[in-house]
C-alpha atoms as a PDB file:
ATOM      1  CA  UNK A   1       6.940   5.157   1.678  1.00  0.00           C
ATOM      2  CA  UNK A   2       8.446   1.676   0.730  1.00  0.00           C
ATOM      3  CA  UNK A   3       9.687  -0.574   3.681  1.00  0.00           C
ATOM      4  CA  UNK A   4      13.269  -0.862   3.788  1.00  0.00           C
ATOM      5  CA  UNK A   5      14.622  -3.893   2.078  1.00  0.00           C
ATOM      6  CA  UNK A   6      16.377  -6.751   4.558  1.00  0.00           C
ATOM      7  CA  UNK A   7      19.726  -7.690   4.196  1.00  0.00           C
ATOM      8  CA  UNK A   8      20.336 -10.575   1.758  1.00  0.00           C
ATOM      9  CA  UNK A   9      22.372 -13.131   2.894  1.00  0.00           C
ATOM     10  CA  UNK A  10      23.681 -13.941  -0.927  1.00  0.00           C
ATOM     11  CA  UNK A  11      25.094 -17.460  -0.319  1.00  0.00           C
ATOM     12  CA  UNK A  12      22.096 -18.883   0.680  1.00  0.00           C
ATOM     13  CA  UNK A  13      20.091 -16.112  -1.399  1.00  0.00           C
ATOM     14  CA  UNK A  14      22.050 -18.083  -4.688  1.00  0.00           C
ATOM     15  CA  UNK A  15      21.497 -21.591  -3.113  1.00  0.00           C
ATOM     16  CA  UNK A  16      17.600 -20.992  -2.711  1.00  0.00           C
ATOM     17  CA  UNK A  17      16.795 -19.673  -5.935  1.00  0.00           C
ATOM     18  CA  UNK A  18      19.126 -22.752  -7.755  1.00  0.00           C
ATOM     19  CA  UNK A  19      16.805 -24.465  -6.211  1.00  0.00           C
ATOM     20  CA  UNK A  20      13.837 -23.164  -7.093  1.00  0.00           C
ATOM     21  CA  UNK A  21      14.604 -22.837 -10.867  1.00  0.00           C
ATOM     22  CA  UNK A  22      14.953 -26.477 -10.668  1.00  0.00           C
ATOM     23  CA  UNK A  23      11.690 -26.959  -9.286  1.00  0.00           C
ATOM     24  CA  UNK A  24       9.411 -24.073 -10.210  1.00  0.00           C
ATOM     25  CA  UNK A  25      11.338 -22.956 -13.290  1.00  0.00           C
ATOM     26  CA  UNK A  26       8.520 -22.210 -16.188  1.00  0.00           C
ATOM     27  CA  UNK A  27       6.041 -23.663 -14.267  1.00  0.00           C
ATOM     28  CA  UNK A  28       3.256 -21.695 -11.718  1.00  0.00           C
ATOM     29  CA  UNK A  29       5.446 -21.937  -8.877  1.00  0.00           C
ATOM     30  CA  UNK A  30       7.553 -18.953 -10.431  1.00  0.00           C
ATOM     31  CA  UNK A  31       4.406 -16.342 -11.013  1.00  0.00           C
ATOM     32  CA  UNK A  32       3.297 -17.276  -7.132  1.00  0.00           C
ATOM     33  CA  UNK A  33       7.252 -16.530  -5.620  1.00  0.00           C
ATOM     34  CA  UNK A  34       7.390 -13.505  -7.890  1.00  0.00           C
ATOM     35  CA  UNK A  35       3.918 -12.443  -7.963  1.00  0.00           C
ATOM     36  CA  UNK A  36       4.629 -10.108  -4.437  1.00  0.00           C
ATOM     37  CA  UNK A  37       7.809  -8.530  -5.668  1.00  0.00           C
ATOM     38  CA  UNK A  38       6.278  -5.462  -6.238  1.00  0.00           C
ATOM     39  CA  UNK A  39       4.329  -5.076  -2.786  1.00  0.00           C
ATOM     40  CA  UNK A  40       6.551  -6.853  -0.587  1.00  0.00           C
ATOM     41  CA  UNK A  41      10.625  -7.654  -2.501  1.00  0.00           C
ATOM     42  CA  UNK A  42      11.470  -9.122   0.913  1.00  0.00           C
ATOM     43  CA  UNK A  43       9.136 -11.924   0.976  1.00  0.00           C
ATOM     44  CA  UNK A  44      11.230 -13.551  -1.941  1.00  0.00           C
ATOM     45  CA  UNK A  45      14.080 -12.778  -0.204  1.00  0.00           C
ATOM     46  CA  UNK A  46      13.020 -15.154   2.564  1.00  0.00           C
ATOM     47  CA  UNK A  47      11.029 -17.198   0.160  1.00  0.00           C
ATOM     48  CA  UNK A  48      14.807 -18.048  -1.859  1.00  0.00           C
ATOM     49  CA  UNK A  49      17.054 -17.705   1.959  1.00  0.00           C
ATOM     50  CA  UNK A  50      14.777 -19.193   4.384  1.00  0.00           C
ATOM     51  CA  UNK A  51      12.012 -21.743   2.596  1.00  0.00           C
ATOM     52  CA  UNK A  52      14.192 -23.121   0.176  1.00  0.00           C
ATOM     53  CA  UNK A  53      18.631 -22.822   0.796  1.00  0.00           C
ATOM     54  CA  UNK A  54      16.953 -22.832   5.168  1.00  0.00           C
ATOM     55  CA  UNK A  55      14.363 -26.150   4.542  1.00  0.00           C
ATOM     56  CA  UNK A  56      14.237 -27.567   1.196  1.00  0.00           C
ATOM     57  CA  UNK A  57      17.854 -28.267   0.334  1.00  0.00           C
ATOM     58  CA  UNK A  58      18.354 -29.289   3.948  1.00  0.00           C
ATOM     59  CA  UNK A  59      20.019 -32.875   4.435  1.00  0.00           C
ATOM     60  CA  UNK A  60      17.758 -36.081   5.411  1.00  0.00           C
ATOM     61  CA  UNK A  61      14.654 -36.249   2.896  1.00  0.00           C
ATOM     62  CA  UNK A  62      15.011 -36.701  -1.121  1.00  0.00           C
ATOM     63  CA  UNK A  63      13.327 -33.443  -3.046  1.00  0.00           C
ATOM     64  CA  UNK A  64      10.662 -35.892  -4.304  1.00  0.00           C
ATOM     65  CA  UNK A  65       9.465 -37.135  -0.472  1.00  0.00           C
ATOM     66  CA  UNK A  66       9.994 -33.356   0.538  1.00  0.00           C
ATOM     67  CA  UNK A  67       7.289 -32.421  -2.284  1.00  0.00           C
ATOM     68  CA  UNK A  68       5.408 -35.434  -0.826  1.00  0.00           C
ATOM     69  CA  UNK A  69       5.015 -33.887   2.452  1.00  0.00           C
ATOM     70  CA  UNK A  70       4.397 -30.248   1.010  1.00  0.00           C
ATOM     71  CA  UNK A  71       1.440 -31.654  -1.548  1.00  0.00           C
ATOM     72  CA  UNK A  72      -0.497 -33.547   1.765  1.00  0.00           C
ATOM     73  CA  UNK A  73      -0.047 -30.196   3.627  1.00  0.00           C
ATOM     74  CA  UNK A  74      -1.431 -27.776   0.991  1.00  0.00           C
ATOM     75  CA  UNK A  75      -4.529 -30.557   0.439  1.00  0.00           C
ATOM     76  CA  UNK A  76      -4.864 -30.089   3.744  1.00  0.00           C
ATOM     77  CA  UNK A  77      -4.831 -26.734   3.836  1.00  0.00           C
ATOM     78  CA  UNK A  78      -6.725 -25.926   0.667  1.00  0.00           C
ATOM     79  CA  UNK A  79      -3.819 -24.277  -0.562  1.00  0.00           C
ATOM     80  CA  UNK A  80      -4.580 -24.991  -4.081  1.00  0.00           C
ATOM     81  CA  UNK A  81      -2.065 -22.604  -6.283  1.00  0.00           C
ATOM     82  CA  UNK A  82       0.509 -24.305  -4.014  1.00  0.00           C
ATOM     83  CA  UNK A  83      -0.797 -27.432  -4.396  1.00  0.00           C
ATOM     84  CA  UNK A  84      -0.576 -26.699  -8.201  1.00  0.00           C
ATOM     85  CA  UNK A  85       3.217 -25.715  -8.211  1.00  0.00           C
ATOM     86  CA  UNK A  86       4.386 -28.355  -5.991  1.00  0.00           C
ATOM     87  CA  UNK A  87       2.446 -31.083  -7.914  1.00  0.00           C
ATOM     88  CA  UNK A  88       4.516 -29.626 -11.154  1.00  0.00           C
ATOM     89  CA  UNK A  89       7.797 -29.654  -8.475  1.00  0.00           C
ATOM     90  CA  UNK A  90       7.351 -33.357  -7.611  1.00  0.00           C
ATOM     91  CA  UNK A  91       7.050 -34.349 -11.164  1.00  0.00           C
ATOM     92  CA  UNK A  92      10.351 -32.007 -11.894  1.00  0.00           C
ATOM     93  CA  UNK A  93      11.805 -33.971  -8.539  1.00  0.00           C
ATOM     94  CA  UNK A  94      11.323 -37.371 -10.400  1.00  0.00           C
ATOM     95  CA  UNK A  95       7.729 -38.650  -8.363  1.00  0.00           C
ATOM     96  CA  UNK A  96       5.306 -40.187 -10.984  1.00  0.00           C
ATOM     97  CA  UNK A  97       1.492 -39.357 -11.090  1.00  0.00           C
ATOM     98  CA  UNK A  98       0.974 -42.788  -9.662  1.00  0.00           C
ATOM     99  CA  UNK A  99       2.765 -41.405  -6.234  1.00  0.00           C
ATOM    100  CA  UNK A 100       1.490 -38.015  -6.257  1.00  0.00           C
ATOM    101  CA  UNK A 101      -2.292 -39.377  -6.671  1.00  0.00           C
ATOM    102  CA  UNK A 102      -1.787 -41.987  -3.381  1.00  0.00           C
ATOM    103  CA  UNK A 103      -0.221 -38.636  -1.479  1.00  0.00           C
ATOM    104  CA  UNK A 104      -3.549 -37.070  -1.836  1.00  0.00           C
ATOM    105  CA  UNK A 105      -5.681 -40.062  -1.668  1.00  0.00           C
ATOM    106  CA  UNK A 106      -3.707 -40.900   1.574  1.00  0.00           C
ATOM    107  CA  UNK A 107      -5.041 -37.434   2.972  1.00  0.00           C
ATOM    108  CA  UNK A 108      -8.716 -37.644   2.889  1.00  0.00           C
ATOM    109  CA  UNK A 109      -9.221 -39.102   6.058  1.00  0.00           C
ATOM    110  CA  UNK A 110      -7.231 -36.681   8.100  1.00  0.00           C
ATOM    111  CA  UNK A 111      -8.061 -33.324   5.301  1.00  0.00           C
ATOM    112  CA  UNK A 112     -11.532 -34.501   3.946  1.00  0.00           C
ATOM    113  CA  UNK A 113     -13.016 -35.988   1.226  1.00  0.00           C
ATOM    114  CA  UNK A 114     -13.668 -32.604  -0.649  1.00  0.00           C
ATOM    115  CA  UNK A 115      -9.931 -31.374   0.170  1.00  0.00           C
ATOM    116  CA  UNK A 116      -8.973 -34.580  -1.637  1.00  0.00           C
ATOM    117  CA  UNK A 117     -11.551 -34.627  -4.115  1.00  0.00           C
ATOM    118  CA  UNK A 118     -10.495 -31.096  -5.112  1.00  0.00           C
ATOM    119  CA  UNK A 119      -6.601 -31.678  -4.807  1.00  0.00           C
ATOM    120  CA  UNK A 120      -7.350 -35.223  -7.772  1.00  0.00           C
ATOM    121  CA  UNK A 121      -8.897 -32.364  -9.805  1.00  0.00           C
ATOM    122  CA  UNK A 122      -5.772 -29.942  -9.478  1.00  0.00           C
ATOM    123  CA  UNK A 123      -3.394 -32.915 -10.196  1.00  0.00           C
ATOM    124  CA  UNK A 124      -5.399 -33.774 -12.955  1.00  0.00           C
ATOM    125  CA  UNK A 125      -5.261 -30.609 -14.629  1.00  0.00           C
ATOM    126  CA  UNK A 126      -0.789 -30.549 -13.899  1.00  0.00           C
ATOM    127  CA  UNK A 127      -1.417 -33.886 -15.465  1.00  0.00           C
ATOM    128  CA  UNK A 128      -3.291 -32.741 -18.832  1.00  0.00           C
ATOM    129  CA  UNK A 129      -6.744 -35.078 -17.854  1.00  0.00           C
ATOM    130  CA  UNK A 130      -9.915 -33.959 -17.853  1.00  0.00           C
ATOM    131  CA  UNK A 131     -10.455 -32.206 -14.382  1.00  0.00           C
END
């Protein structure tokens, strides 16, 4: 029995996923939105309505210091697929490697040396280096 499917809201359904193309758009961000479709269609739903037309496109912060903010939370975290997709975003956004390696190095006194240490090695695989 499948769980029934929330109402979109398709204004903010179309605004979201512009969005996201822009960012994630033939990069790894795409296969991790998409990759629940089959088990669970509403989490891109609220992935497209609420994370990016609801936060991401809101007024106040540039794309490039939103991705900032989102790379120092998933080294944080350990999130590193996500940390992988929004490195790819903030170079899509316009941020150079330059920034995006001082966002993580800025985090390893408040994440951890190893969160950072592993977060270089994800940016330096986005960036084509030797991991």
């Amino acid at each position: 029995m499948t769980a029934p499917s929330m109402p979109r809201d398709t204004e903010a359904y179309a605004r979201g996923l512009a969005l996201f193309e822009r960012l994630h758009g033939g990069h790894s961000g795409a296969g991790l939105a998409t990759s629940r479709d089959e088990l669970c269609p509403d989490f891109l739903t609220m992935t497209m309505e609420w994370a990016f037309a609801g936060v991401l496109d809101r007024p106040g912060l540039d794309l490039v210091t939103r991705e900032f903010v989102i790379i120092a939370c998933c080294v944080t975290r350990g999130y590193l697929p996500q940390l992988r997709a929004h490195i790819e975003a903030a170079l899509v956004a316009g941020a150079t490697r330059e920034q995006i390696v001082e966002v993580i190095v800025q985090t390893q006194f408040y994440a951890s040396g190893a969160a950072a240490n592993n977060a270089l090695g994800v940016a330096a695989e986005v960036f084509g280096l030797q991991a």
